[in-house]
C-alpha atoms as a PDB file:
ATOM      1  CA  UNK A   1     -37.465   7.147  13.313  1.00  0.00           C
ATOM      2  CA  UNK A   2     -34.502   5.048  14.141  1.00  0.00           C
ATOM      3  CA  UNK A   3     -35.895   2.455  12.868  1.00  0.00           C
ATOM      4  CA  UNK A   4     -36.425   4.122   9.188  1.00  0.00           C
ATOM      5  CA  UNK A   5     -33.340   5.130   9.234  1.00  0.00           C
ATOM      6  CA  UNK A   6     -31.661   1.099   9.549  1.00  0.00           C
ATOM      7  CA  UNK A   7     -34.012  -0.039   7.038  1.00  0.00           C
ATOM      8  CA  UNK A   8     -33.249   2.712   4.536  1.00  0.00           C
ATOM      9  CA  UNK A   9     -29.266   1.822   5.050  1.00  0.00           C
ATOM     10  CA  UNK A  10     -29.756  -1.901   4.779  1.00  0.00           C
ATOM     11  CA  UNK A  11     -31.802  -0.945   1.183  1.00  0.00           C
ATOM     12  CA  UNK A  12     -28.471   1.680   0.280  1.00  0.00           C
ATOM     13  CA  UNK A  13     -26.237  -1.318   1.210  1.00  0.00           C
ATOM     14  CA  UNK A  14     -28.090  -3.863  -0.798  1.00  0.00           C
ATOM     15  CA  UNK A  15     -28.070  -1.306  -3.748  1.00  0.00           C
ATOM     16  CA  UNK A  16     -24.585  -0.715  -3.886  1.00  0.00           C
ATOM     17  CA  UNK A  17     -23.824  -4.661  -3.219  1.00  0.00           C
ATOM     18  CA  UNK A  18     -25.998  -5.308  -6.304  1.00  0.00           C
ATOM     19  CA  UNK A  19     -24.253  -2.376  -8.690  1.00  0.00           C
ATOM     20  CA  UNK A  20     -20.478  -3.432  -8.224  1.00  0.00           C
ATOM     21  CA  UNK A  21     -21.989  -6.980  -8.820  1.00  0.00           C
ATOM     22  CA  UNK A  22     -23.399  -5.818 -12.203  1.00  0.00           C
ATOM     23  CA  UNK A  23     -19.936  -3.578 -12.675  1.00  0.00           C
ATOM     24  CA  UNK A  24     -17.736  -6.946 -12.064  1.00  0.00           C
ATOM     25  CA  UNK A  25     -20.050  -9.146 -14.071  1.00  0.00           C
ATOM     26  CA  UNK A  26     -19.487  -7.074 -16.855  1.00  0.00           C
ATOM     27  CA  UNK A  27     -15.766  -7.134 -16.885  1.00  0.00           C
ATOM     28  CA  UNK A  28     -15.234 -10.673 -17.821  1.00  0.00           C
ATOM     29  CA  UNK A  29     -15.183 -12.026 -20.991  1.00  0.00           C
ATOM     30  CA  UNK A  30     -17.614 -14.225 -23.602  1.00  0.00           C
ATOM     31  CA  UNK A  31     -16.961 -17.676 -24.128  1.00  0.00           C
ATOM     32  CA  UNK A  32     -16.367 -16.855 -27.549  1.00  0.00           C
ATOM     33  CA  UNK A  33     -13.902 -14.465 -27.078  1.00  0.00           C
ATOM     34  CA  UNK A  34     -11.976 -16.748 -24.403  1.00  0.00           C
ATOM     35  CA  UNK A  35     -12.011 -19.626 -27.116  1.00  0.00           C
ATOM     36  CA  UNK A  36     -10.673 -17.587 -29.819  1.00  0.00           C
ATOM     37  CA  UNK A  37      -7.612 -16.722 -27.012  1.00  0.00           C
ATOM     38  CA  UNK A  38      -6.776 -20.151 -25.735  1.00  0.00           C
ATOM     39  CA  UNK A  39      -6.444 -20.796 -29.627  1.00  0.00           C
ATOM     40  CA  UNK A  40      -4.054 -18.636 -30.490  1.00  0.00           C
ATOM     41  CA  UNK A  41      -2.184 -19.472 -28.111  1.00  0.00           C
ATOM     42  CA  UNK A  42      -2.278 -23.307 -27.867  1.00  0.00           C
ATOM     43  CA  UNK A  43      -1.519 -22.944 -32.384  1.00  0.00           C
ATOM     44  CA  UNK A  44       2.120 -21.653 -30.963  1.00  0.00           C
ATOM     45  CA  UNK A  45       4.218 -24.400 -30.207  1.00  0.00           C
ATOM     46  CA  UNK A  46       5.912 -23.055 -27.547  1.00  0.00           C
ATOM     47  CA  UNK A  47       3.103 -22.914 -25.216  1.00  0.00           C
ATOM     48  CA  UNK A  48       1.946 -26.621 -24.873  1.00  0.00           C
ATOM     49  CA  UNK A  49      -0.745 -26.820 -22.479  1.00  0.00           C
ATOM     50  CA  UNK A  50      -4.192 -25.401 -22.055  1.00  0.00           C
ATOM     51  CA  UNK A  51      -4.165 -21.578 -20.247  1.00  0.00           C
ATOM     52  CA  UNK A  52      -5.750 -21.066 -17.258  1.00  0.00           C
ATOM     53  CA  UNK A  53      -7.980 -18.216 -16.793  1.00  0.00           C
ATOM     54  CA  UNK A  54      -8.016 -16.451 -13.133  1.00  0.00           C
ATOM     55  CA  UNK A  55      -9.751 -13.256 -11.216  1.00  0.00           C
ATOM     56  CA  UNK A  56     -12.687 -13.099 -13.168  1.00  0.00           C
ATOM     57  CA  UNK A  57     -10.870 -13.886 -16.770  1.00  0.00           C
ATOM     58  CA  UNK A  58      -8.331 -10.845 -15.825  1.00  0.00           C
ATOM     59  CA  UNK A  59      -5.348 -13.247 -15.447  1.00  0.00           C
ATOM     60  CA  UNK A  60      -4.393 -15.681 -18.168  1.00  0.00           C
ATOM     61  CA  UNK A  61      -2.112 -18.278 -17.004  1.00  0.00           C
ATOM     62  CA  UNK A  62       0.284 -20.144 -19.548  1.00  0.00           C
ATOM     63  CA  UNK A  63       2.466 -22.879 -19.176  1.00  0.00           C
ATOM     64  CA  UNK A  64       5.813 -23.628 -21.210  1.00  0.00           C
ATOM     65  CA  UNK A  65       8.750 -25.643 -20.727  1.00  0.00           C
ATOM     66  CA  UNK A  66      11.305 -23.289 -19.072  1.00  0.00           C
ATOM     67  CA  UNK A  67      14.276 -22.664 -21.392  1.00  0.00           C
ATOM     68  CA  UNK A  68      15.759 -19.412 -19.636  1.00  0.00           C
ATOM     69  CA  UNK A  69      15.358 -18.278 -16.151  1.00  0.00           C
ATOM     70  CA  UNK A  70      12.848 -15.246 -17.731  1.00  0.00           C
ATOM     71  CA  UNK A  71      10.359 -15.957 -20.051  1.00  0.00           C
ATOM     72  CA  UNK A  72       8.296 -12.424 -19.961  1.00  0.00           C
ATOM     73  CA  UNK A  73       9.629 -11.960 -23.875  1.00  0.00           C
ATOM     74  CA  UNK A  74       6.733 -14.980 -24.068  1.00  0.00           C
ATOM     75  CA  UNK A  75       4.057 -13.067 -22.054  1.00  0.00           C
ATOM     76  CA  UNK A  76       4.702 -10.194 -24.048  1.00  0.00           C
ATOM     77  CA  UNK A  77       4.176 -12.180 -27.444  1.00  0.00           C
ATOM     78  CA  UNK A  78       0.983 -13.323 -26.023  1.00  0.00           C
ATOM     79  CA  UNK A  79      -0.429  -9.951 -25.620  1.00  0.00           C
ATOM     80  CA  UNK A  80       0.112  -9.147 -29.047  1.00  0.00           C
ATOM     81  CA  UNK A  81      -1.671 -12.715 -30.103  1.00  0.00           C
ATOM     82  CA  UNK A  82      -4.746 -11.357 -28.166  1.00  0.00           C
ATOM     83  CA  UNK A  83      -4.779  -7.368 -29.287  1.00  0.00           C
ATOM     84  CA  UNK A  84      -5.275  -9.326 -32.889  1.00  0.00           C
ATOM     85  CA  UNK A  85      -8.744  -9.943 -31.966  1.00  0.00           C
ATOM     86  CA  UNK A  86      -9.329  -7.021 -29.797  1.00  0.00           C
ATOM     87  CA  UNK A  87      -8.994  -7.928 -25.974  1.00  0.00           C
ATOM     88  CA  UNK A  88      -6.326  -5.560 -24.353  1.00  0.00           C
ATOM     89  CA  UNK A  89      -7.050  -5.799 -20.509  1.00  0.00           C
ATOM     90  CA  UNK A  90      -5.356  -8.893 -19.425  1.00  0.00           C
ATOM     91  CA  UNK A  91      -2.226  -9.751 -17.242  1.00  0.00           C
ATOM     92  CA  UNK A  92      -0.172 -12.950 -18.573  1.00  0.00           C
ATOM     93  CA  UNK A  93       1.399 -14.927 -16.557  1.00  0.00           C
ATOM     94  CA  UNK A  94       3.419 -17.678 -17.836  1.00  0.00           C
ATOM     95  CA  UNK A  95       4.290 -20.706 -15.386  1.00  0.00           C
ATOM     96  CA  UNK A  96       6.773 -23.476 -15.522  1.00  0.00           C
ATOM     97  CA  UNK A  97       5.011 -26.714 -16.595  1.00  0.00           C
ATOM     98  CA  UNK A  98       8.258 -29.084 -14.949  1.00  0.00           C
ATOM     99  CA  UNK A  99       7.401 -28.346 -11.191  1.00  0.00           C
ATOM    100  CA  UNK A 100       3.442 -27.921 -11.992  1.00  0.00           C
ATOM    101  CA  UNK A 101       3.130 -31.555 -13.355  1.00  0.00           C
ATOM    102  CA  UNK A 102       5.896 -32.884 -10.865  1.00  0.00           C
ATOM    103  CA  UNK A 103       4.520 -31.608  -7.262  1.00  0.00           C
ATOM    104  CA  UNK A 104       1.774 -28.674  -8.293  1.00  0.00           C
ATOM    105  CA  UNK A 105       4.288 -25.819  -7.699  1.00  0.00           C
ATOM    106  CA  UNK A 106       3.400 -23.053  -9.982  1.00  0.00           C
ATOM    107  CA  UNK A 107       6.709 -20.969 -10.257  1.00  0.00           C
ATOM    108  CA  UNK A 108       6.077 -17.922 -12.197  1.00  0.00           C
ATOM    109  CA  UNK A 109       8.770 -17.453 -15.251  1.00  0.00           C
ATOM    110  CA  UNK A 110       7.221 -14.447 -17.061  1.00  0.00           C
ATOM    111  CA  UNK A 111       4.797 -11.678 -16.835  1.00  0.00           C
ATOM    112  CA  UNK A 112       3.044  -8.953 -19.025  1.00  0.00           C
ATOM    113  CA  UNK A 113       0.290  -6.364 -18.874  1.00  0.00           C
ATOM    114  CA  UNK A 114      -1.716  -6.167 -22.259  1.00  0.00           C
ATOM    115  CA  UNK A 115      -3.268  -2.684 -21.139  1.00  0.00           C
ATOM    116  CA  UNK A 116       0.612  -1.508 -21.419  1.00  0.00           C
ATOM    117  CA  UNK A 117       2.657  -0.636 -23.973  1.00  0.00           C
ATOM    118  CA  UNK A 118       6.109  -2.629 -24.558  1.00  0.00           C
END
């Protein structure tokens, strides 16, 4: 009896491992879709370098050359790049490129949450 019991728990287990798997795999996005992103947002000039995409494609990280000490007006310009072409659950995160090229120090400037309004 015990012995049902163990095996029928390690099958739940394995289940449930497998459906959050299938939950999380869905939640990231096509190739396509990240293409179309990291071009609209390398065509702006202020945003020189490639993004970086992080957690599963939830976080999009973008460097620019720091002008002010605060650049979340560029994070929020971002979001409204991507809600063109119809992603809206992503966190921006926009990164000094000076101290990431000089000694990989990635000092966040700027941040914005697509899912939210302005």
């Amino acid at each position: 009896m015990k012995r049902n019991i163990i095996i029928l728990l390690i099958a739940a287990c394995v289940g449930i491992t497998l459906y959050i798997n299938k939950i999380k795999e869905g939640q990231k996005l096509d190739p396509v879709s990240k293409s179309q992103v990291e071009a609209l947002v390398l065509a702006d000039a202020r945003f020189p370098a490639r993004p970086v995409w992080w957690e599963d494609d939830s976080v999009l990280a973008v460097g620019v050359i720091k002008e002010q000490d605060d650049h979340t007006q560029d994070a929020k310009d971002i979001c409204e790049l991507i809600r063109s072409v119809g992603i809206k659950a992503l966190l921006i995160e926009i990164y000094d490129l000076g101290p990431i090229q000089q000694k990989n120090d990635w000092q966040r400037i700027g941040v914005s949450r697509c899912d939210q309004p302005d």
